[in-house]
Protein backbone atom coordinates (compact mmCIF):
# COMPACT_ATOMS: atom_id res chain seq x y z
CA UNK A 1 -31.36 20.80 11.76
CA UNK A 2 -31.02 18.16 8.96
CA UNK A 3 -29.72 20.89 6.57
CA UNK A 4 -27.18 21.79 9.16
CA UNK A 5 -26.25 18.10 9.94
CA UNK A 6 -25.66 17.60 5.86
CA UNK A 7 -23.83 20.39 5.76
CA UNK A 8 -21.45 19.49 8.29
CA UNK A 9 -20.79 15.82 6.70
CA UNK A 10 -20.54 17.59 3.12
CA UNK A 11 -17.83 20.44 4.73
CA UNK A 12 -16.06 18.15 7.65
CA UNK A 13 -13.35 19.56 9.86
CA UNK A 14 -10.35 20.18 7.00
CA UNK A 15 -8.71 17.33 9.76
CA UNK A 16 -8.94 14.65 11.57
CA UNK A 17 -6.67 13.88 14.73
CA UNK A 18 -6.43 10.78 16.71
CA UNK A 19 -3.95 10.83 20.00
CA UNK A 20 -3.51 14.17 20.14
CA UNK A 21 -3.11 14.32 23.62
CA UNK A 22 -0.37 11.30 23.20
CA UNK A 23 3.30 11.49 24.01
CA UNK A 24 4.77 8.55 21.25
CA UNK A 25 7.36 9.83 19.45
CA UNK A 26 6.18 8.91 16.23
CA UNK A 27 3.71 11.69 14.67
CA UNK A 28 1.62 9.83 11.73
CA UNK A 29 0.92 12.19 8.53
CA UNK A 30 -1.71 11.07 5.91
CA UNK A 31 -2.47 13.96 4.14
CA UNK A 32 -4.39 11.92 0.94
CA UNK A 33 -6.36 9.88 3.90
CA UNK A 34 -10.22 10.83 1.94
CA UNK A 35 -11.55 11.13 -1.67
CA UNK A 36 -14.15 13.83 -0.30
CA UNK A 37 -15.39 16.57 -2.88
CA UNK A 38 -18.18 18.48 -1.49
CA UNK A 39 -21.56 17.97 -3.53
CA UNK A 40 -21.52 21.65 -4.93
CA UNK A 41 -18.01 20.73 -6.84
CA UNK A 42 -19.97 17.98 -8.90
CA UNK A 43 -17.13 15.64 -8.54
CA UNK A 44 -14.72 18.51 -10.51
CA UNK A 45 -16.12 17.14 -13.37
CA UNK A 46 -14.71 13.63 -12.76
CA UNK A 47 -16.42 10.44 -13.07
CA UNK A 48 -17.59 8.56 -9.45
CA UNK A 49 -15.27 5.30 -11.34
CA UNK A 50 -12.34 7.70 -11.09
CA UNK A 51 -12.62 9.22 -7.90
CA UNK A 52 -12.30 6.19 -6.14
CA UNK A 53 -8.78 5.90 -8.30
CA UNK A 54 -5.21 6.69 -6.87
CA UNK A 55 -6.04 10.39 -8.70
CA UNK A 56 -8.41 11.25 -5.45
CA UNK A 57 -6.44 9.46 -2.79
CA UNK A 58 -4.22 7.19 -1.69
CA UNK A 59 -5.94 4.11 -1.27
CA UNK A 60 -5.37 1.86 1.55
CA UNK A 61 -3.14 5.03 3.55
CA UNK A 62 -6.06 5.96 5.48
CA UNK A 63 -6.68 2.36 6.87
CA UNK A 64 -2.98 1.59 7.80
CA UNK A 65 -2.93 4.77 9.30
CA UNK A 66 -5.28 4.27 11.71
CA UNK A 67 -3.98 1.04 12.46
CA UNK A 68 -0.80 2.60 13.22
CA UNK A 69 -2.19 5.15 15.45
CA UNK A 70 -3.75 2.42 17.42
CA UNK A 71 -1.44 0.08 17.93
CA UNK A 72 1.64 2.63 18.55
CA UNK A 73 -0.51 5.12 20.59
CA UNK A 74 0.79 8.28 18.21
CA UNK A 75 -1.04 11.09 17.14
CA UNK A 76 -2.15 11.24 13.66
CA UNK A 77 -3.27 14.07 10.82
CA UNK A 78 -5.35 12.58 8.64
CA UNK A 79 -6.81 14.85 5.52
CA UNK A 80 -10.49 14.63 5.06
CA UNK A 81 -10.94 16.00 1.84
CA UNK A 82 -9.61 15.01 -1.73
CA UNK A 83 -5.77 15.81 -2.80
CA UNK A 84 -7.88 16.55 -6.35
CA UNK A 85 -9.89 20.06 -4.57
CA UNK A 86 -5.77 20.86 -3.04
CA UNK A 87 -3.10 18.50 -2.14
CA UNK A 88 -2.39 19.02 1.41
CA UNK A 89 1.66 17.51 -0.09
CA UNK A 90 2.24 20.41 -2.48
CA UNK A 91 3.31 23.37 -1.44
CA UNK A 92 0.23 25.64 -2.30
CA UNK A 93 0.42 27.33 -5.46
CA UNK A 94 2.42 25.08 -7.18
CA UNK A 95 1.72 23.65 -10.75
CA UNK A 96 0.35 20.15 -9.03
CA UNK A 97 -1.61 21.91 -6.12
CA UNK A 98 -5.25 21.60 -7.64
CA UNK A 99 -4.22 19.83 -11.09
CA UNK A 100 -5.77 20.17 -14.27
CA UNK A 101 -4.55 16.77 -15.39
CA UNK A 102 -3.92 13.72 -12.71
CA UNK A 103 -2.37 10.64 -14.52
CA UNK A 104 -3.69 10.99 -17.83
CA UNK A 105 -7.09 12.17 -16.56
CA UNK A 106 -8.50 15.80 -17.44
CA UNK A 107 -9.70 17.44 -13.95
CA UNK A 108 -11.97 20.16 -15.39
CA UNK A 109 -12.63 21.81 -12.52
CA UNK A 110 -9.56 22.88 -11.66
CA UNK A 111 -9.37 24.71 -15.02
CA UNK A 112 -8.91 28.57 -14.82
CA UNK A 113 -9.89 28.72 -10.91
CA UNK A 114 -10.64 31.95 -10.25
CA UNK A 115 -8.34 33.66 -7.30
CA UNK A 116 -11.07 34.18 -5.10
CA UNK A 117 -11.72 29.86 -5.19
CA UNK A 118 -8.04 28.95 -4.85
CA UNK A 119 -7.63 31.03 -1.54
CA UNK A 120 -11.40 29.74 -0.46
CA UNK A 121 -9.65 26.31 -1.01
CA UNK A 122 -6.49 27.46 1.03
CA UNK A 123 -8.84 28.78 3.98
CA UNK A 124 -10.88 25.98 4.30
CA UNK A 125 -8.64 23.31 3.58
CA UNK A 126 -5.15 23.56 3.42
CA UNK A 127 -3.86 26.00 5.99
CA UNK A 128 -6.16 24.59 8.66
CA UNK A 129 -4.93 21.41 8.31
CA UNK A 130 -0.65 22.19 8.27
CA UNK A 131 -1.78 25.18 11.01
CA UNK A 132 -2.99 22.46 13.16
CA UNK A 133 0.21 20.19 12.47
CA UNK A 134 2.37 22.77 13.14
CA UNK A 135 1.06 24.16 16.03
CA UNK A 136 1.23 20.67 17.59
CA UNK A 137 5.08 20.06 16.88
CA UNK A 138 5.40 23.49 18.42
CA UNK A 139 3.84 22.47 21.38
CA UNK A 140 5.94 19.06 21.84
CA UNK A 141 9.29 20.74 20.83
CA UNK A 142 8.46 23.51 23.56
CA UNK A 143 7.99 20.55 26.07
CA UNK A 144 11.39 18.93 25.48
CA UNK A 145 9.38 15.76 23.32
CA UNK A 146 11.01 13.96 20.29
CA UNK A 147 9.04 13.90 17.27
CA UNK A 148 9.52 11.56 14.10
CA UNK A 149 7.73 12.14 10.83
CA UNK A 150 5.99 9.14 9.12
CA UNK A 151 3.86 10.24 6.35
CA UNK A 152 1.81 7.40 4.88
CA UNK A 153 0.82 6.73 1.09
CA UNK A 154 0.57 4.46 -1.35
CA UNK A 155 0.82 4.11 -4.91
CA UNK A 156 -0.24 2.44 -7.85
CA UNK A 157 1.77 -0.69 -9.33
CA UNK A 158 1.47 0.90 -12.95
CA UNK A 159 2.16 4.57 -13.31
CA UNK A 160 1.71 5.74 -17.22
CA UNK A 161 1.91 1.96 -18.51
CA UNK A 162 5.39 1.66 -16.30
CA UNK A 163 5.54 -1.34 -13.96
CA UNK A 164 6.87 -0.46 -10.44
CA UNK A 165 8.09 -3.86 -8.61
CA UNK A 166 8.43 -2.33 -5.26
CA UNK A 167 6.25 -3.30 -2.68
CA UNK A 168 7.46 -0.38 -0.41
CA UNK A 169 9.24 2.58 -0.77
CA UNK A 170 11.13 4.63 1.84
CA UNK A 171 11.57 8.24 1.02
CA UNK A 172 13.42 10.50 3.10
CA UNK A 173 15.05 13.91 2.76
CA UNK A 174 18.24 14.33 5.24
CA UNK A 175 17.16 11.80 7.56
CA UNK A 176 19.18 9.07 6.20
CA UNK A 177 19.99 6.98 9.11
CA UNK A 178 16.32 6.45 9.98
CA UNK A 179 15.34 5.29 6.57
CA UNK A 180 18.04 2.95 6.50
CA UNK A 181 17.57 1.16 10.14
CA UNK A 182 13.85 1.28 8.69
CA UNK A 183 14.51 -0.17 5.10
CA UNK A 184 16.50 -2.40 6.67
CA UNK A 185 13.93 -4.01 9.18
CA UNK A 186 11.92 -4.37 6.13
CA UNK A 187 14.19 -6.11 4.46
CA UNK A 188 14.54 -9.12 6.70
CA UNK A 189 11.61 -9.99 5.06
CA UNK A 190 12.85 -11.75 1.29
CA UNK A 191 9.79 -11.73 -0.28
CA UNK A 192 9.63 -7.91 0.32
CA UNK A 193 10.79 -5.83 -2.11
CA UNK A 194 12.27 -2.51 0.09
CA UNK A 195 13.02 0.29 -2.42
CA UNK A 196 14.78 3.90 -1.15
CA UNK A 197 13.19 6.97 -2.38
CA UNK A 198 10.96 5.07 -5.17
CA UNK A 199 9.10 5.28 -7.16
CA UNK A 200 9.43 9.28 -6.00
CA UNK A 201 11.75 11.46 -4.56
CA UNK A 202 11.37 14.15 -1.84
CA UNK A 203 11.98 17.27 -3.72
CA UNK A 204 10.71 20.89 -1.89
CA UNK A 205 9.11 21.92 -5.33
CA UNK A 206 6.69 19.23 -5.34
CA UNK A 207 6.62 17.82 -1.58
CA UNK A 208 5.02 19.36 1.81
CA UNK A 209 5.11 17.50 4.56
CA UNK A 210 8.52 15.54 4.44
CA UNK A 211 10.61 19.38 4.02
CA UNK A 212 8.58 21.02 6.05
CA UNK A 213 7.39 19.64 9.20
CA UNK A 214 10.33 17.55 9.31
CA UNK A 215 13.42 18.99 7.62
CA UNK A 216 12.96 22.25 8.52
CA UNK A 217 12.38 21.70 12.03
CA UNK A 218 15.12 19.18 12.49
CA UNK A 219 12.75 16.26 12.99
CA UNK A 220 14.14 12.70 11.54
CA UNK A 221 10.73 12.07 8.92
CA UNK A 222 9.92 9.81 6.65
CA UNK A 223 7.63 8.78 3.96
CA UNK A 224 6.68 5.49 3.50
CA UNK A 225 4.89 4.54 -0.04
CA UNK A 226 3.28 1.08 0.25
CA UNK A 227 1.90 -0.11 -3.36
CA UNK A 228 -1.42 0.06 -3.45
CA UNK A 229 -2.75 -2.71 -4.87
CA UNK A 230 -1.50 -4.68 -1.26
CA UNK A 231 -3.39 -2.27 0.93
CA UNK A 232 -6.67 -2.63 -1.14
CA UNK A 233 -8.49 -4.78 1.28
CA UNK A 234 -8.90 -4.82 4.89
CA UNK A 235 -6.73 -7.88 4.87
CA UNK A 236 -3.82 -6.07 3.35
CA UNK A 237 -4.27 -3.12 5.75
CA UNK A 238 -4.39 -5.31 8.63
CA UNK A 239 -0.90 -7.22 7.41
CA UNK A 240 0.46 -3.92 6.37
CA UNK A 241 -0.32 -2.33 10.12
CA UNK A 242 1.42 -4.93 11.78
CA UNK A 243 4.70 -5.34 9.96
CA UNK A 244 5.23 -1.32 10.17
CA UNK A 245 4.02 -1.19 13.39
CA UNK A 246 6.67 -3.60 14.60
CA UNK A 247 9.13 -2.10 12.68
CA UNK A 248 8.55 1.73 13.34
């Protein structure tokens, strides 16, 4: 029974929903929500200091997240394993999908994956967890129900020794009048530093969840990209939850 118990908290469910039965509007995406690697990875090769970097997750996302879900009452998809095994926002395949090199950090176990590993990775991980997504917009848009994307990150202040000043970013695809009633809610705030589509873009070849859950199925999304070092403690997450919670 104990090996079965540790075996369970080593391979969780590929995802975690809150408020799925819930009717808000707003559907919460946090796709780099854990820094999970399974023991029998051996971290990919990658120091314990690093996996608790920006490389295995998006610190902070997870916490606001959930904050979010409770106050608002929405459902939320939250990823329970590390973006560093396969990043749940790249479409699968792609050059960035289970890096060799994150930052300016080597990933070695990523290197040369053998076919049979990257699908093992897709099963487990990745397909479960935009399956589930998907079948719940279905559902909603089959019931007449509104959905809006939020997809939460963060990121880190320095990127490659470059300085990012933002303290937010809203990025956005075609759903331009959303972002801009959001940026501009923001924005009453002057010691907040609102930036649109910074410091990334939404671009198909290297995004997921943004094109594809919301785009293509004509829902208004977002992605909003908090900087991390402000969502480090539960003091920032709390501050963070309530100031997009009243403006979402």
């Amino acid at each position: 029974m104990l090996a079965l118990d540790h075996h369970a908290l080593d391979w969780p469910a590929p995802i975690d929903i809150l408020n799925a039965d819930s009717d808000a509007e707003i559907v919460l995406i946090c796709d780099h929500a854990s820094n999970h690697i399974p023991a029998e990875y051996d971290g990919l090769g990658v120091g314990s200091a690093d996996l608790k970097r920006h490389i295995a997750w998006d610190v902070g996302a997870a916490g606001v997240t959930r904050g979010l879900a409770a106050r608002l009452g929405a459902p939320a998809f939250l990823g329970t394993y590390s973006r560093l095994l396969v990043d749940l926002n790249r479409p699968f395949g792609s050059a960035t999908s289970m890096t060799v090199v994150s930052e300016a950090t080597s990933i070695p176990g990523n290197r040369d994956l053998p076919q049979a590993e990257i699908e093992r990775r897709r099963r487990l991980i990745f397909d479960p967890f935009h399956d589930a997504l998907a079948a719940f917009l279905d559902r909603r848009a089959v019931a007449s129900k509104r959905s809006r994307i939020v997809a939460i990150h963060s990121f880190t202040p320095v990127f490659l020794g470059v300085a990012r000043p933002w303290h937010v970013g809203i990025l956005h695809d075609d759903a331009h009048a959303y972002a801009s009633r959001v940026m501009t809610a923001l924005s009453r705030d002057p010691a907040l530093l609102v930036g649109e589509n910074v410091p990334y873009q939404i671009d198909r070849d290297g995004d997921y969840a943004i094109p594809v859950h919301g785009t293509d199925r004509g829902h208004p999304a977002l992605l909003i990209e908090i900087r991390n070092d402000l969502i480090s403690d539960a003091a920032g997450i709390r501050e963070w939850t309530d100031r997009l919670a009243a403006v979402l």
